[in-house]
Protein backbone atom coordinates (compact mmCIF):
# COMPACT_ATOMS: atom_id res chain seq x y z
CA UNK A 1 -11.79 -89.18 -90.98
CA UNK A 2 -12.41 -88.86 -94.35
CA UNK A 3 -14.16 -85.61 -95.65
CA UNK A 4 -16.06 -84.88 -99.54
CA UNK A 5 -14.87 -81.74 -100.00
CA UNK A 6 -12.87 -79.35 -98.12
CA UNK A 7 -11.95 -80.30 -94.39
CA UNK A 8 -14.03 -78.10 -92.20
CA UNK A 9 -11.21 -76.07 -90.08
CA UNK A 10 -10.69 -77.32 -86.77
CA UNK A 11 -12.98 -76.05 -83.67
CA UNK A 12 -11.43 -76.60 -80.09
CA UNK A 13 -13.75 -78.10 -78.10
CA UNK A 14 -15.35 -76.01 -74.87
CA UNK A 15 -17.36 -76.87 -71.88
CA UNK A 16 -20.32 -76.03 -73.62
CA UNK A 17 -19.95 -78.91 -76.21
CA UNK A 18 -19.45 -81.06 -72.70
CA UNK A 19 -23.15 -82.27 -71.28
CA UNK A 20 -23.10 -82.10 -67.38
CA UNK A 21 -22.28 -85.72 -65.77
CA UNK A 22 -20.61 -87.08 -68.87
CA UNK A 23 -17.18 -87.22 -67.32
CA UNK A 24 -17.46 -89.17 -64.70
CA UNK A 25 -13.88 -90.24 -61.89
CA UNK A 26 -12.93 -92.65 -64.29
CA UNK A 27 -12.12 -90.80 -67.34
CA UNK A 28 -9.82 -88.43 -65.30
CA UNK A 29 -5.89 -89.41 -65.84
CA UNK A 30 -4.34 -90.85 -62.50
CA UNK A 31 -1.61 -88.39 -63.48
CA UNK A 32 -4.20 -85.30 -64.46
CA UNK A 33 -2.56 -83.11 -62.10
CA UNK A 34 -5.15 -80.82 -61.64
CA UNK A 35 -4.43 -77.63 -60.21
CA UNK A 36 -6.48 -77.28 -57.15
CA UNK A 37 -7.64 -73.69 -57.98
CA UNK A 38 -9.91 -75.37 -60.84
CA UNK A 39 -11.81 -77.51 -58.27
CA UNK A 40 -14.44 -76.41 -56.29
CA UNK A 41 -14.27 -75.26 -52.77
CA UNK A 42 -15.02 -78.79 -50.33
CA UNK A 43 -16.90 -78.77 -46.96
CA UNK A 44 -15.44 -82.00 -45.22
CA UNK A 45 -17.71 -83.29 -42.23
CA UNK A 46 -16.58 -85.22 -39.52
CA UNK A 47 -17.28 -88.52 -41.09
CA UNK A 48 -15.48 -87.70 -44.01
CA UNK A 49 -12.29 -88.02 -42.13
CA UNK A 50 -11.00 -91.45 -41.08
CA UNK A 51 -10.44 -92.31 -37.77
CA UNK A 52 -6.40 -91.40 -36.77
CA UNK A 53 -6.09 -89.74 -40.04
CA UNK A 54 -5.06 -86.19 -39.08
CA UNK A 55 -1.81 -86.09 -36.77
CA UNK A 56 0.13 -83.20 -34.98
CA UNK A 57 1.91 -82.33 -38.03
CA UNK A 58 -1.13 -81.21 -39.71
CA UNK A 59 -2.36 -79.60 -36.70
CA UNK A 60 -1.67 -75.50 -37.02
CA UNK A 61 0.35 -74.34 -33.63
CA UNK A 62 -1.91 -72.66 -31.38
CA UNK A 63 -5.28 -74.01 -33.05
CA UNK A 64 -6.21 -75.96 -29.88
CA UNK A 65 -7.49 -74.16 -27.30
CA UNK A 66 -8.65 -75.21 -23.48
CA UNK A 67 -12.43 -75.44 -24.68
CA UNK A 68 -11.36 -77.43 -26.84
CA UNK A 69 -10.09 -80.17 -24.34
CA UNK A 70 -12.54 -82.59 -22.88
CA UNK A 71 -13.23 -81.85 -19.30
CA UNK A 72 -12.63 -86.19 -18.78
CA UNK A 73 -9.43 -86.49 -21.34
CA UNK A 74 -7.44 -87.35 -18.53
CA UNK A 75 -4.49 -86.41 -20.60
CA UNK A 76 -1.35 -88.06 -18.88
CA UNK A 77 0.86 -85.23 -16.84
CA UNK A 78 4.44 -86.92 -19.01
CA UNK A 79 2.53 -85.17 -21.73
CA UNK A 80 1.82 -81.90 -20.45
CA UNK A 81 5.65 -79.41 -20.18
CA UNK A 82 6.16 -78.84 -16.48
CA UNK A 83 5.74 -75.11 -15.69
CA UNK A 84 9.59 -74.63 -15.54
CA UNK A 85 11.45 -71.32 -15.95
CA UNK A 86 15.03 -70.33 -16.23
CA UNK A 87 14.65 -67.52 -13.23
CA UNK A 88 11.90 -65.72 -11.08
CA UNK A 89 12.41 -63.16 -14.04
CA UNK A 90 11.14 -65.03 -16.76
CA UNK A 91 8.02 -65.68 -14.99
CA UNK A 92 4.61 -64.62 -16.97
CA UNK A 93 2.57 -61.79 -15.08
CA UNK A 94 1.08 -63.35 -11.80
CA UNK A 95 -2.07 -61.09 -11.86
CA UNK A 96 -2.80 -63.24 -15.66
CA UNK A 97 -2.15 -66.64 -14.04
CA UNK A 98 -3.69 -66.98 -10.40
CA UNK A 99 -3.05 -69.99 -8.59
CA UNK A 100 -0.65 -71.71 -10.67
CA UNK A 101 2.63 -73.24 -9.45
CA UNK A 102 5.44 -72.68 -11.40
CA UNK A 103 9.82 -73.41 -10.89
CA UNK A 104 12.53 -71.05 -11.17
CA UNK A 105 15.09 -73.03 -11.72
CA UNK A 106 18.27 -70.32 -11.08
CA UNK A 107 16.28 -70.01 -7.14
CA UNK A 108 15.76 -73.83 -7.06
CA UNK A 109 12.34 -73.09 -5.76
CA UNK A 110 8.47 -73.30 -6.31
CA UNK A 111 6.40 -70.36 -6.45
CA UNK A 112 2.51 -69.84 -6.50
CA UNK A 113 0.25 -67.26 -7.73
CA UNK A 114 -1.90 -64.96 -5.43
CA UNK A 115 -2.98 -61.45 -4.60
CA UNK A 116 -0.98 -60.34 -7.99
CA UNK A 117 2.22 -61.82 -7.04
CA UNK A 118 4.51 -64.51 -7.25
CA UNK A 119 5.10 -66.28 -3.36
CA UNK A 120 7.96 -68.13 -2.90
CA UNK A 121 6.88 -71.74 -1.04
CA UNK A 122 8.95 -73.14 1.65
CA UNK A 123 11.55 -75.76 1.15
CA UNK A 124 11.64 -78.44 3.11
CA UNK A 125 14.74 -77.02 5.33
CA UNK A 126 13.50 -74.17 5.62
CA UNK A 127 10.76 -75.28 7.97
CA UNK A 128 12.07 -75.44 12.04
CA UNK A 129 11.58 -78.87 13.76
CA UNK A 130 12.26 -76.97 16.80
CA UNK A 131 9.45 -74.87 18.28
CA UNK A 132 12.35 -73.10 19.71
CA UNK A 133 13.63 -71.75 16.32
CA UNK A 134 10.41 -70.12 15.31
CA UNK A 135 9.85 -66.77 15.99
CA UNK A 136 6.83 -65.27 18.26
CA UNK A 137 4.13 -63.57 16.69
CA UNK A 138 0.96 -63.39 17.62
CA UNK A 139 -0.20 -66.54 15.15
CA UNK A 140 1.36 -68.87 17.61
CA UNK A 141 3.05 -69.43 21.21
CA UNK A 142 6.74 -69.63 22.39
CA UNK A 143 7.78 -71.11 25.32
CA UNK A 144 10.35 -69.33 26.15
CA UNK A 145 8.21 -65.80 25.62
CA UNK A 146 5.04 -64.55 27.78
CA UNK A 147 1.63 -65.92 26.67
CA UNK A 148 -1.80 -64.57 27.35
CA UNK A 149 -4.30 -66.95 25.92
CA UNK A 150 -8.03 -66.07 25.24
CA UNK A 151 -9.06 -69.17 24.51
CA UNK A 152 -9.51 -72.74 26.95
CA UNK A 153 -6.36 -74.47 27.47
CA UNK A 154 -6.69 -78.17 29.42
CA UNK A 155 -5.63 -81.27 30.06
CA UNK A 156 -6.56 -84.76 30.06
CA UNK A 157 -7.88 -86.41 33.48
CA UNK A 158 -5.58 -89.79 33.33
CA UNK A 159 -7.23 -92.78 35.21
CA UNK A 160 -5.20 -94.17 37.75
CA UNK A 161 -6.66 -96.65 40.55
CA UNK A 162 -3.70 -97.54 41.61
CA UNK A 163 -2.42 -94.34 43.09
CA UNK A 164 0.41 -94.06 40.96
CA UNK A 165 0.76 -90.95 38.96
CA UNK A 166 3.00 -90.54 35.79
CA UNK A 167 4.46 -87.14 35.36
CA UNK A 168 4.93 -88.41 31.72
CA UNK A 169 1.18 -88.94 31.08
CA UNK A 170 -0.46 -85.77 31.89
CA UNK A 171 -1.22 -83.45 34.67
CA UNK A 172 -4.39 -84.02 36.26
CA UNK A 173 -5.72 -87.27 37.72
CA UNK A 174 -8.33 -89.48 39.05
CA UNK A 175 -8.01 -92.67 41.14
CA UNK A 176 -10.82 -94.57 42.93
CA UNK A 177 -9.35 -97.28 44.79
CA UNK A 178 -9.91 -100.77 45.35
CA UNK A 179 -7.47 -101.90 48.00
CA UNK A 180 -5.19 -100.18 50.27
CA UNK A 181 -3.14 -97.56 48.15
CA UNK A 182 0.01 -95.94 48.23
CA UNK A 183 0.72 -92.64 46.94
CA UNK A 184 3.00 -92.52 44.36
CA UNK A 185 4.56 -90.60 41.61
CA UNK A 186 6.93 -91.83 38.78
CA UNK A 187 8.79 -89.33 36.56
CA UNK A 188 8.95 -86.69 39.17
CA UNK A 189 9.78 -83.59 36.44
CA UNK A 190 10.82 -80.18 38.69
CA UNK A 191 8.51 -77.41 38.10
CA UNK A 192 5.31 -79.61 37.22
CA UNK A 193 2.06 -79.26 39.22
CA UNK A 194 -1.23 -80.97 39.20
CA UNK A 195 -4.69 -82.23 40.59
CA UNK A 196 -5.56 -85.68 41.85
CA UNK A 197 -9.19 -86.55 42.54
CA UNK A 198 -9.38 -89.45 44.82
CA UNK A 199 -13.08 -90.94 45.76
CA UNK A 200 -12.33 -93.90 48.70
CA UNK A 201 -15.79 -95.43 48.98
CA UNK A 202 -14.73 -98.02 51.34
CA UNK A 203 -12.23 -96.81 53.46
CA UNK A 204 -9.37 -98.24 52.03
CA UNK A 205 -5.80 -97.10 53.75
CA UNK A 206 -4.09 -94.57 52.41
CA UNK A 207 -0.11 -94.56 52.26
CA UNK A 208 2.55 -93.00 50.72
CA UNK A 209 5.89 -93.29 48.95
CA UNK A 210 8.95 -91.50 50.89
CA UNK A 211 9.22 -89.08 47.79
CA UNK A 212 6.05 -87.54 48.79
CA UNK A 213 5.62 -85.03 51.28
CA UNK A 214 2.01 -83.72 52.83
CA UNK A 215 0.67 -83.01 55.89
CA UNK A 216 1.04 -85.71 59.15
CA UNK A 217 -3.00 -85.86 59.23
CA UNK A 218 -3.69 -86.10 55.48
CA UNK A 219 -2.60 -89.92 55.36
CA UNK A 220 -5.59 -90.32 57.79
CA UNK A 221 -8.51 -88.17 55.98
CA UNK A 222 -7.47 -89.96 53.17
CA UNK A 223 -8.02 -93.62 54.29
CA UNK A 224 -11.95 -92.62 55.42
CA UNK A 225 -14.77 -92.81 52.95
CA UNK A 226 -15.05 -89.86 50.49
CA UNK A 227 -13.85 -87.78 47.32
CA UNK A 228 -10.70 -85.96 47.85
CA UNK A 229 -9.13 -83.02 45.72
CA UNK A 230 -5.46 -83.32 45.82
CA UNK A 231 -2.83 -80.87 44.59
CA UNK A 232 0.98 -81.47 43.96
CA UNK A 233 3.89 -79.46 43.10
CA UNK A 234 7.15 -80.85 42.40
CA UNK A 235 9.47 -78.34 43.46
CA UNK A 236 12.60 -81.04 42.24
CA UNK A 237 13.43 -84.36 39.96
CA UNK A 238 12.63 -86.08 43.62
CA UNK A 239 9.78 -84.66 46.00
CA UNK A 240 6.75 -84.39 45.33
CA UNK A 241 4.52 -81.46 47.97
CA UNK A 242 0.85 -82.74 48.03
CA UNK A 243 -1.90 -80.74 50.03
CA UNK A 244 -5.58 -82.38 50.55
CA UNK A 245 -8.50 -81.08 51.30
CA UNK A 246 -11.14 -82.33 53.44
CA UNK A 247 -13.85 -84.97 52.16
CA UNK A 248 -16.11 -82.94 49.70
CA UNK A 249 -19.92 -83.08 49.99
């Protein structure tokens, strides 16, 4: 520029020679490289993020927490770390972490949380199949140990018109004829005893099988009309002792 007279000496320019809103996106280099301290601070809203734009690497570690997990984000369980440790020793502190299940893997066993501790669950071979194996207490009964029971204990009435009685099936009985009947039982176990209620409403003959023993008049009282109790003991794999009372009223 040419000047009359001297040249004026050179002024830098400063933002006060700069009207607000003159320099506008465009007139700022691509390459301007301006250091972020000289821009203000930015608020960014949820819609000024684009969908998928932020992923785990620009996540801090530790900046999710559970409330921050939707209560339906049915997250899939490959993606979650199973709760596994290298010994019952590196387990966290039980009282902090009630009810969860956890592995030590040195034990090669699951444990849960309760009561402030870590309990040890059963693994599969650990648990008897044989009622003989477990050991009496008073949760449960033993056969081979003295029982008192408190509560009801009974068995099923099995119908059987045709006078034969399975050992297998159950203890008790009940048989109302319809023809002439024989007395009979099948799977004669030693030691097992038993009721029988027999109602004969029209007189049908009573017999009986040769492994059945009871009293010479019982064959007769049972062949008249009426309800019977019976009671059997067998005292071996082959008889079978039978008593009968009179008709009942």
């Amino acid at each position: 520029m040419a000047y009359i007279g001297k040249q004026p000496t050179p002024v830098p320019l400063t933002s006060e020679d700069i009207a607000d809103g003159i320099i506008t996106n465009t007139d700022i280099a691509a390459d301007a490289a301006i250091a972020q301290t000289k821009l203000a601070a930015l608020s960014i809203a949820t819609a000024n993020i684009e969908d998928d734009a932020i992923t785990a690497a620009k996540i801090n570690d530790g900046e999710i927490v559970n409330a921050a997990v939707s209560a339906t984000a049915a997250i899939d369980d490959t993606k979650i770390s199973p709760p596994y440790y290298a010994a019952v020793a590196n387990f966290p502190a039980a009282s902090d972490h009630h009810g969860r299940v956890v592995h030590a893997h040195s034990e090669e066993a699951m444990f849960y949380s309760h009561g402030g501790s870590w309990v040890q669950l059963a693994d599969n071979s650990d648990i008897p199949t044989n009622t003989s194996d477990l050991t009496n207490d008073s949760s449960f009964a033993v056969l081979s140990a003295d029982q008192t029971f408190t509560g009801g204990n009974r068995g099923t009435v099995t119908v059987a018109n045709t006078a034969s009685f399975d050992m297998d099936t159950t203890n008790n009985f009940s048989c109302t004829p319809t023809a002439n009947y024989t007395i009979t039982f099948t799977n004669i176990t030693a030691g097992q005893s038993g009721n029988i209620y027999i109602n004969n409403a029209t007189n049908y003959t009573a017999s009986k099988a040769a492994s059945v023993k009871l009293g010479s008049a019982d064959l007769t009282t049972l062949s008249a009309t009426g309800e019977y109790w019976l009671s059997y003991f067998a005292p071996s794999a082959s008889v079978v002792l039978v008593s009968v009372t009179a008709a009942l009223s």
